[in-house]
Protein backbone atom coordinates (compact mmCIF):
# COMPACT_ATOMS: atom_id res chain seq x y z
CA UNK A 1 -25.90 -5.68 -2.69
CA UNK A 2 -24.42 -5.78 -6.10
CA UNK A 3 -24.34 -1.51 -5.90
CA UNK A 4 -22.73 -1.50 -2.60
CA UNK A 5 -20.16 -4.04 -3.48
CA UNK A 6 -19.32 -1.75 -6.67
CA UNK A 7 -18.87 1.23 -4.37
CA UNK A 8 -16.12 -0.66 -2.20
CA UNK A 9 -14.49 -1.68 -5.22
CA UNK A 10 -14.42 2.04 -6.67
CA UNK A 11 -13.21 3.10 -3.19
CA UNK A 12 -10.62 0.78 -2.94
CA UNK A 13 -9.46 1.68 -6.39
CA UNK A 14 -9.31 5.40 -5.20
CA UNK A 15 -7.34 4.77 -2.14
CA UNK A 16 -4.98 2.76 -4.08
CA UNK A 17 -4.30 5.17 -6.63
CA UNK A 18 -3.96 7.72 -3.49
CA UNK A 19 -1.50 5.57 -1.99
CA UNK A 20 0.53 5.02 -5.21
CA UNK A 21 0.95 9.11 -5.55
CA UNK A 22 2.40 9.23 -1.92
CA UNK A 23 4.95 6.54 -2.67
CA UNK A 24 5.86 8.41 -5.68
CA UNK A 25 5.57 11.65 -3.76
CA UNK A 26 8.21 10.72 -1.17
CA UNK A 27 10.55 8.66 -3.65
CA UNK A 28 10.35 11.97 -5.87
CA UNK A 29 14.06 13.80 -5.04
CA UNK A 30 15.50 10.14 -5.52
CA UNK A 31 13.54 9.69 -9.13
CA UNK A 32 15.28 12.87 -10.20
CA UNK A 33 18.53 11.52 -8.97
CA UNK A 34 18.44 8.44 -10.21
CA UNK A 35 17.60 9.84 -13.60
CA UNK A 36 20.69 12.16 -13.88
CA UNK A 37 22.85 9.28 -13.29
CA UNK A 38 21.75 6.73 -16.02
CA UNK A 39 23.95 8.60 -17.98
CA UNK A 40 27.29 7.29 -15.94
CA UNK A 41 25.85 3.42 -15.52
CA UNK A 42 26.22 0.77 -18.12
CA UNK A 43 21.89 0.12 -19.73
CA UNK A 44 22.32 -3.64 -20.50
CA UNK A 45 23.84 -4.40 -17.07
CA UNK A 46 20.93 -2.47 -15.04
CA UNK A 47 17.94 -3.95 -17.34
CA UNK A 48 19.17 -6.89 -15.04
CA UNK A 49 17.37 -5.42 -12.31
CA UNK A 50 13.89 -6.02 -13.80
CA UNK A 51 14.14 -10.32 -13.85
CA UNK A 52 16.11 -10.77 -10.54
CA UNK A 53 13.05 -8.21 -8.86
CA UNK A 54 10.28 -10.52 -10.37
CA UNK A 55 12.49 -13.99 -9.32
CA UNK A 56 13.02 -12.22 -6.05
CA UNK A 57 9.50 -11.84 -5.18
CA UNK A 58 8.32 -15.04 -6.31
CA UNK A 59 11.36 -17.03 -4.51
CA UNK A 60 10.10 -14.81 -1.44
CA UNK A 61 6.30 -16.58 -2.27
CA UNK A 62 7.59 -19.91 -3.13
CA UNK A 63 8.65 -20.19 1.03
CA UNK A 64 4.93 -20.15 1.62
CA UNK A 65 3.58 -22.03 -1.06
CA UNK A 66 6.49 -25.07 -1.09
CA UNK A 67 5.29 -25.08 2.76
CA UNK A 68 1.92 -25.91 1.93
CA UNK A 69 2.09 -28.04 -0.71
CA UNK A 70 4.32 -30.54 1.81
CA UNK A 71 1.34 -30.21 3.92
CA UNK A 72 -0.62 -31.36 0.92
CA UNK A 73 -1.84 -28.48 -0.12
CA UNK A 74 -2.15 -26.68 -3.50
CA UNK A 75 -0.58 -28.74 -5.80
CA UNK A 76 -2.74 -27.74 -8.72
CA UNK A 77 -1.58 -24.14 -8.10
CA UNK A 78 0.35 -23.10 -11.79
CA UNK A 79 3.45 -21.11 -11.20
CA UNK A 80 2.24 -18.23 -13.21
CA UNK A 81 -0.39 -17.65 -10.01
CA UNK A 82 2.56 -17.90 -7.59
CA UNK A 83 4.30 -14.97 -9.16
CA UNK A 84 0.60 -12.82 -9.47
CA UNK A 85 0.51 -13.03 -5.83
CA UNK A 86 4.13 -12.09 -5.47
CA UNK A 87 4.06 -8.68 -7.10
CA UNK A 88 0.70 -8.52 -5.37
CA UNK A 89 2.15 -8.72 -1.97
CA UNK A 90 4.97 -6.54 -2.83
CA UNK A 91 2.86 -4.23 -4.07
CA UNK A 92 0.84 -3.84 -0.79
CA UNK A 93 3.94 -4.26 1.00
CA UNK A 94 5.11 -0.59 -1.11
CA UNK A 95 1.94 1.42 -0.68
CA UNK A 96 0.60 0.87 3.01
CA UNK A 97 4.05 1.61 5.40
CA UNK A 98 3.12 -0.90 7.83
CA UNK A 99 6.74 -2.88 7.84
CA UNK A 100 5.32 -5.23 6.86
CA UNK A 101 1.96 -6.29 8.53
CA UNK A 102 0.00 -5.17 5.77
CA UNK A 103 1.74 -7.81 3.20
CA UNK A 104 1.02 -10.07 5.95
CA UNK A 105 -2.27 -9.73 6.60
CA UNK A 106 -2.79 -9.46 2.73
CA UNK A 107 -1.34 -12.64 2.02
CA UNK A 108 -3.48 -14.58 4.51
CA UNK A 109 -7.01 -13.17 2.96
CA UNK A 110 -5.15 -14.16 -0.17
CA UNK A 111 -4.37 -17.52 0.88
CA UNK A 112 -7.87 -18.02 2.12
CA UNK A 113 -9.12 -17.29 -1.28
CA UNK A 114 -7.41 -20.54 -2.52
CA UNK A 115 -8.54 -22.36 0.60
CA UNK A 116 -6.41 -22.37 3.09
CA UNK A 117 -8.02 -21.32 6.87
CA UNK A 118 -6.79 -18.71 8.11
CA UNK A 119 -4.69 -20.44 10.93
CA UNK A 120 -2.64 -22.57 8.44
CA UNK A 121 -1.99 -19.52 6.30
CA UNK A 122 -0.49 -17.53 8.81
CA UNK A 123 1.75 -20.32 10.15
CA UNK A 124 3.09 -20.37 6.55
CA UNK A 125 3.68 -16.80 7.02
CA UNK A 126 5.53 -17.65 10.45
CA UNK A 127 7.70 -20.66 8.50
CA UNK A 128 8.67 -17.69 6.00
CA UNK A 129 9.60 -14.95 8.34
CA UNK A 130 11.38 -17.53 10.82
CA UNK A 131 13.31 -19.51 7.66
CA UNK A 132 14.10 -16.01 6.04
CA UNK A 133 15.58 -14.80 9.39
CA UNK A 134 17.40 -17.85 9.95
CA UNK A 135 18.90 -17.65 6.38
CA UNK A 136 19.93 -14.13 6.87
CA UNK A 137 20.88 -14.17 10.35
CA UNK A 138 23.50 -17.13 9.49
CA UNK A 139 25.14 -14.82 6.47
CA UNK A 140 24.66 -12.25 8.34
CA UNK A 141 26.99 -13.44 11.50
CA UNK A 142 29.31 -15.00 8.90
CA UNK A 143 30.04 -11.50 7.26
CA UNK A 144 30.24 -9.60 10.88
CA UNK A 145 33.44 -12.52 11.29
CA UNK A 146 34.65 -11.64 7.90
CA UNK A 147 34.14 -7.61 8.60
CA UNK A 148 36.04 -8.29 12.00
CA UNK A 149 39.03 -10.47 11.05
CA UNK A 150 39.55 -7.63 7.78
CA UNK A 151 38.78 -4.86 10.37
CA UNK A 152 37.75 -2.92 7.55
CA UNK A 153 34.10 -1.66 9.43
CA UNK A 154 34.10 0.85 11.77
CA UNK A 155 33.17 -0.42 15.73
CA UNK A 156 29.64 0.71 15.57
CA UNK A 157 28.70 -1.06 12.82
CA UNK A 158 30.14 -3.97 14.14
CA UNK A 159 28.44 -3.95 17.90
CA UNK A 160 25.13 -2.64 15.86
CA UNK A 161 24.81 -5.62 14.27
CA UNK A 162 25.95 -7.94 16.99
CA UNK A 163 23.02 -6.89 19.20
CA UNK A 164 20.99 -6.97 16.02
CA UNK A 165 22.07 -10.66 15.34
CA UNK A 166 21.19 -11.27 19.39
CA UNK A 167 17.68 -9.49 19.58
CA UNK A 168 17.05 -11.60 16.44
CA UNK A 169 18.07 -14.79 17.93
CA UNK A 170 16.25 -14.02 21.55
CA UNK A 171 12.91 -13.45 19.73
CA UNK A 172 13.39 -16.95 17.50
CA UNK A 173 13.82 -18.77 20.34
CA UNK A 174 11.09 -17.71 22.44
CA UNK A 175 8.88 -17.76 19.87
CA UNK A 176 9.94 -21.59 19.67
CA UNK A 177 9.41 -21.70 23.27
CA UNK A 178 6.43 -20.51 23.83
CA UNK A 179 4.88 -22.36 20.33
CA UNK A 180 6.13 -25.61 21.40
CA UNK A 181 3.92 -25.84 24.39
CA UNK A 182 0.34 -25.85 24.10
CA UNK A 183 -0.33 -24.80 27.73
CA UNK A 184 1.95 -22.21 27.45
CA UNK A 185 0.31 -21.02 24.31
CA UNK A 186 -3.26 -21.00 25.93
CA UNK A 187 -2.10 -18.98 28.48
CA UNK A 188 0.02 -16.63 26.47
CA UNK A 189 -3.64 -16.36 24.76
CA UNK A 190 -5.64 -15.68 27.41
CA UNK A 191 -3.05 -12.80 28.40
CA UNK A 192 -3.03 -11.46 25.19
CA UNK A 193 -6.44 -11.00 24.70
CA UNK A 194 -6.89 -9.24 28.34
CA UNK A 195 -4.30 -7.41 27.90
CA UNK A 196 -5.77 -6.01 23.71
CA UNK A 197 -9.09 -5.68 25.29
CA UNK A 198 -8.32 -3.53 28.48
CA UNK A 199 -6.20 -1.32 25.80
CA UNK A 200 -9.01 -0.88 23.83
CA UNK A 201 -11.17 0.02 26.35
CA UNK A 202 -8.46 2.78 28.15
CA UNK A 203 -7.80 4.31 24.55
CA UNK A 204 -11.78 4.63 23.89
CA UNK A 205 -11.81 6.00 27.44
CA UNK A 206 -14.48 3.37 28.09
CA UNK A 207 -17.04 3.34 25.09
CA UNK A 208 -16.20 0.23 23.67
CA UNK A 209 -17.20 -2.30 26.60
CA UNK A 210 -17.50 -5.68 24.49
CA UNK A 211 -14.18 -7.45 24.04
CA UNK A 212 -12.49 -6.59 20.84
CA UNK A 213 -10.85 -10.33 20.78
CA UNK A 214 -12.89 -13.28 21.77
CA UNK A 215 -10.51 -15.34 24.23
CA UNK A 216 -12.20 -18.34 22.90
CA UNK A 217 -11.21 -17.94 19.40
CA UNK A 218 -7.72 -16.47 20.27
CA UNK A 219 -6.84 -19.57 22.41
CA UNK A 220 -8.30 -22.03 18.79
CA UNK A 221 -6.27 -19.90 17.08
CA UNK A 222 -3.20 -20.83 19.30
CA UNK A 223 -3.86 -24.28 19.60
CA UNK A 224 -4.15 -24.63 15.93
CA UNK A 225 -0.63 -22.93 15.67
CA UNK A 226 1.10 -25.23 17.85
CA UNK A 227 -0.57 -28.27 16.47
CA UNK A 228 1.34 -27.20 12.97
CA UNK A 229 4.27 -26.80 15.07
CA UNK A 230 4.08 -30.08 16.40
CA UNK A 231 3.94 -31.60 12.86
CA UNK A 232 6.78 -29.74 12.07
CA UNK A 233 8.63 -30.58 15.03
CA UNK A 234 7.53 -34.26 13.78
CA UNK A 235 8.26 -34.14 10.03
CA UNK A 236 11.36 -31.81 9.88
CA UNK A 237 11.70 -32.09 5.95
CA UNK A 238 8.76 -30.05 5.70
CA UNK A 239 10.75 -27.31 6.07
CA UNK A 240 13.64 -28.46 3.74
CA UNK A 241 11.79 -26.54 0.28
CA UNK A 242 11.35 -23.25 2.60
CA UNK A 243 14.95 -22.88 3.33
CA UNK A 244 15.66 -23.93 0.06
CA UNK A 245 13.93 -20.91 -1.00
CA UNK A 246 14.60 -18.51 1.60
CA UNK A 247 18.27 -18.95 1.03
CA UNK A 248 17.58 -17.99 -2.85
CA UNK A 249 15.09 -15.32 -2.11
CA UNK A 250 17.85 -13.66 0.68
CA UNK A 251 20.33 -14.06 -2.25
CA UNK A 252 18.37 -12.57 -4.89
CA UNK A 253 17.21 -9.70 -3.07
CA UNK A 254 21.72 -8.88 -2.32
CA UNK A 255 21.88 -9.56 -5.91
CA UNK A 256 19.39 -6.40 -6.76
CA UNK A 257 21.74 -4.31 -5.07
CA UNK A 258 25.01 -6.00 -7.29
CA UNK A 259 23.67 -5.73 -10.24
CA UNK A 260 23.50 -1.38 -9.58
CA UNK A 261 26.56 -1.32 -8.27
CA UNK A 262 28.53 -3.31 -11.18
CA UNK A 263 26.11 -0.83 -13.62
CA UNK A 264 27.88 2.14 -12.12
CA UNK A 265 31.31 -0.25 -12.47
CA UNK A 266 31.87 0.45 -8.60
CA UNK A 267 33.81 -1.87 -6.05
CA UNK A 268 31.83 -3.38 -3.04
CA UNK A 269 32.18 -5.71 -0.11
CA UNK A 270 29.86 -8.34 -0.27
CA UNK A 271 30.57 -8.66 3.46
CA UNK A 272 29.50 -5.95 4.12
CA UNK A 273 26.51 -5.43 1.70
CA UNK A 274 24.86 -8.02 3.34
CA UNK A 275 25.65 -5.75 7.03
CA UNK A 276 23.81 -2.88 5.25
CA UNK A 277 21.29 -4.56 4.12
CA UNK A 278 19.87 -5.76 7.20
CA UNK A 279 20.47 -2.61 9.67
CA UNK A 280 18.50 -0.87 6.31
CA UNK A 281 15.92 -3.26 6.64
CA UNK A 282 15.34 -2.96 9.87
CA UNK A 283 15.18 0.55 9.65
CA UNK A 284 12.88 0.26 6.81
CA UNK A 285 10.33 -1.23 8.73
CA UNK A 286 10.26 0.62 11.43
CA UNK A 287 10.28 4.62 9.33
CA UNK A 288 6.56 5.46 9.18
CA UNK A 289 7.03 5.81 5.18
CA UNK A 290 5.78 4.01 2.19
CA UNK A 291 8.52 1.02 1.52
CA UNK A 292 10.98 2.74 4.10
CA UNK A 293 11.73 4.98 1.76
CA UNK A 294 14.56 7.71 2.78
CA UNK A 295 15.11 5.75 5.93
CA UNK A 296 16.29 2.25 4.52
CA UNK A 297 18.26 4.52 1.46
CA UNK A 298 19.90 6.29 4.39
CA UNK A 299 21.26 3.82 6.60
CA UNK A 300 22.59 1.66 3.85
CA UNK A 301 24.27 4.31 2.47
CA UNK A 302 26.37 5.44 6.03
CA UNK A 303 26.60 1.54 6.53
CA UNK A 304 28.23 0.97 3.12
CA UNK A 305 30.41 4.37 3.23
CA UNK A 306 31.43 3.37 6.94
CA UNK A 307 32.50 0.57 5.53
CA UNK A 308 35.17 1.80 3.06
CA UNK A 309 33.03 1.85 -0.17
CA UNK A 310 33.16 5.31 -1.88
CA UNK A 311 30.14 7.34 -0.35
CA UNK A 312 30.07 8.53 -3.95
CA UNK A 313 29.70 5.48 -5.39
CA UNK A 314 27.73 3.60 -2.33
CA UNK A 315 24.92 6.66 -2.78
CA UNK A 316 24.68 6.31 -6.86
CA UNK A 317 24.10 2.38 -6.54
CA UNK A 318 21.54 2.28 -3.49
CA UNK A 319 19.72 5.30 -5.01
CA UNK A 320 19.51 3.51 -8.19
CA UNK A 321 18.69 0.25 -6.93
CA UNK A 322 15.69 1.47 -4.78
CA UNK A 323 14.35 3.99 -7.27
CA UNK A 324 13.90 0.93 -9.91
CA UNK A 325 12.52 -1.52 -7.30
CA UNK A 326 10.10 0.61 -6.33
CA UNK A 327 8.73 2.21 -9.73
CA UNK A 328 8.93 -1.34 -11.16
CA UNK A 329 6.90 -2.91 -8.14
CA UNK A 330 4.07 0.36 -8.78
CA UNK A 331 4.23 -0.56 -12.17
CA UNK A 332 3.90 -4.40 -11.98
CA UNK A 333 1.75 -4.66 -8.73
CA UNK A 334 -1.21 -2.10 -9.52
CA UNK A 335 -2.64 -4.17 -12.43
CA UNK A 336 -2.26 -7.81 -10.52
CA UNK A 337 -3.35 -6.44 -7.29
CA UNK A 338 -6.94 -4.73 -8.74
CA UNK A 339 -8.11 -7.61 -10.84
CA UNK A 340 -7.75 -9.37 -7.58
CA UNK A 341 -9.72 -7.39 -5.68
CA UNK A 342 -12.19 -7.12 -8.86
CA UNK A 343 -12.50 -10.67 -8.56
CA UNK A 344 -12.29 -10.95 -4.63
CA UNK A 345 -13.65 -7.86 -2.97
CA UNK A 346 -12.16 -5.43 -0.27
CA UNK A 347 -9.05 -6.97 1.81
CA UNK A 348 -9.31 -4.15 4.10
CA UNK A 349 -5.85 -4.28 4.49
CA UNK A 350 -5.70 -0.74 5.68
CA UNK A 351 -8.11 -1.19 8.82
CA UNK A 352 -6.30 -3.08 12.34
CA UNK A 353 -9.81 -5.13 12.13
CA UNK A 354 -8.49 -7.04 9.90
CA UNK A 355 -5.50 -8.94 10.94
CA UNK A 356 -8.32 -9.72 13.91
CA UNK A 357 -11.23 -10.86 11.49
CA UNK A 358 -8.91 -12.50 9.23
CA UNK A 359 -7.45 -14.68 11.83
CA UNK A 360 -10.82 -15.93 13.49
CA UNK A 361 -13.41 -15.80 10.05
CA UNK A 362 -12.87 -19.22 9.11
CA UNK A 363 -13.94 -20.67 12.31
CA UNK A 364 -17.05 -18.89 12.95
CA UNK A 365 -19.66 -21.12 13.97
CA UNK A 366 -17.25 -23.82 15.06
């Protein structure tokens, strides 16, 4: 047992290292950029970068973890672990192009780890992506006004982000509405699961026959979602810490993106910085590359130059910005991220059984 647990570990060190080279591989031509032009940006000024990364990722983990401990939950937890898991998460977030899943999924066999079932854990993933969105979505409609009234954005990026703000919105609120009632839920469950399990068996052309998702589980699962919802819904100031920290995390991660521009000594519109941030973003997570890389670079680039910023200037910054992210999330993740998986096992964050067995584990034999 001992052997065969060894040979995961060495294989998951091997895939990692694997995955590392094909981040590196694809953020290559932008490495070589962004080394010709530290020459033209100011050292001190950039070095900034490396502090408001780290306090970016662990504002991004303090959502979660300020969650559950006002549920009552981890208060011995030292701050120092908080920010492990942080450049953890990022650093699985980096290295499996997933948009995002992958973090996800990694975060709730994390969580469970420190004992928290995996129902409650990915609630406190739901209060992070719903508080984050609701952070951004609010700065993000204020600088669309502000872009509008200046009319200094070209149309399209306007009406882009207006049915980017709405297709936001719309998915919010019927996640609220179908979370805040538990017959709706159950039903949404039992759908869900028929629906996964007759996919399954059309894309295996019939030779997988057992269901793939037990309904039973799926509908506990459910249930045990809306019952955090309803104490939520019951103690609002549960969520008070979350926005607290999803309104610095949303600001720190802008700020990454300052700090290279005012290196390179180059004007910007905060307005709308915070525009190409988020059609980047969502960009990002769909492009079928590790971190979104080329993709996100891309799109905030023609959003920022479409926007009156020097395409000169708006290239230099985002280049830099997203060159030093990304080699300083490598660099910081890869230790954090294999002494937890010395000390853990295999997540398996790179197999779609997982999100599956990490949801239901904890209540087998319930």
């Amino acid at each position: 047992m001992k052997k065969a647990s060894s040979k995961i570990k060495l294989a998951v060190n091997i895939v990692t290292f694997i995955l590392v080279g094909v981040v590196v591989y694809f953020a290559w031509p932008e490495i070589v950029t962004a080394w010709g032009l530290l020459g033209q940006v100011n050292i001190w000024i950039l070095l900034l970068l490396i502090p408001v990364q780290i306090f970016s990722y662990f504002a991004n983990d303090m959502i979660v973890f300020s969650y559950l401990r006002g549920r009552g939950q981890l208060h011995d937890l030292k701050l120092k672990m908080v920010a492990r898991i942080a450049l953890e998460l990022n650093f699985v977030n980096h290295i499996v192009p997933s948009g995002g899943v992958s973090g996800m999924t990694y975060m709730i066999w994390r969580l469970r780890q420190l004992g928290i079932s995996a129902g409650q854990a990915t609630v406190s993933q739901l209060v992070r992506l719903t508080t984050s969105l609701a952070v951004f979505i609010s700065l993000l409609a204020v600088s669309l006004f502000v872009v509008t009234a200046q009319n200094i954005a070209a149309n399209w990026i306007i009406m882009f982000s207006t049915l980017g703000v709405t297709a936001v919105a719309g998915i919010i609120l019927f996640g609220a509405y179908l979370i805040g009632n538990r017959r709706r839920m159950t039903k949404f469950a039992r759908k869900l699961s028929w629906l996964s399990n007759k996919f399954v068996r059309k894309i295996t052309l019939g030779r997988v026959q057992k269901d793939v998702i037990d309904p039973q589980r799926l509908k506990k699962f459910f249930i045990d979602i809306h019952g955090d919802y309803v104490v939520l819904k019951a103690q609002k100031k549960l969520l008070l810490k979350p926005l607290m920290w999803a309104v610095i995390f949303i600001l720190a991660e802008l700020s990454l993106f300052m700090v290279a521009f005012w290196a390179l000594g180059a004007s910007f519109n905060f307005a709308v910085l915070v525009i190409a941030y988020g059609a980047a973003s969502i960009i990002g997570s769909v492009i079928f590359t590790p971190g979104g890389t080329g993709g996100f670079e891309l799109m905030m680039i023609t959003v920022l130059s479409a926007g009156g910023m020097m395409a000169a200037d708006a290239t230099a910054g985002v280049i830099l910005a997203r060159v030093i992210l990304v080699l300083g999330t490598l660099a910081s993740g890869y230790v954090v991220y294999h002494q937890a998986i010395n000390r853990y096992g295999d997540p398996d964050i790179k197999k779609p059984r997982f999100k599956l067995s990490t949801f239901f584990q904890s209540r087998k034999g319930k």
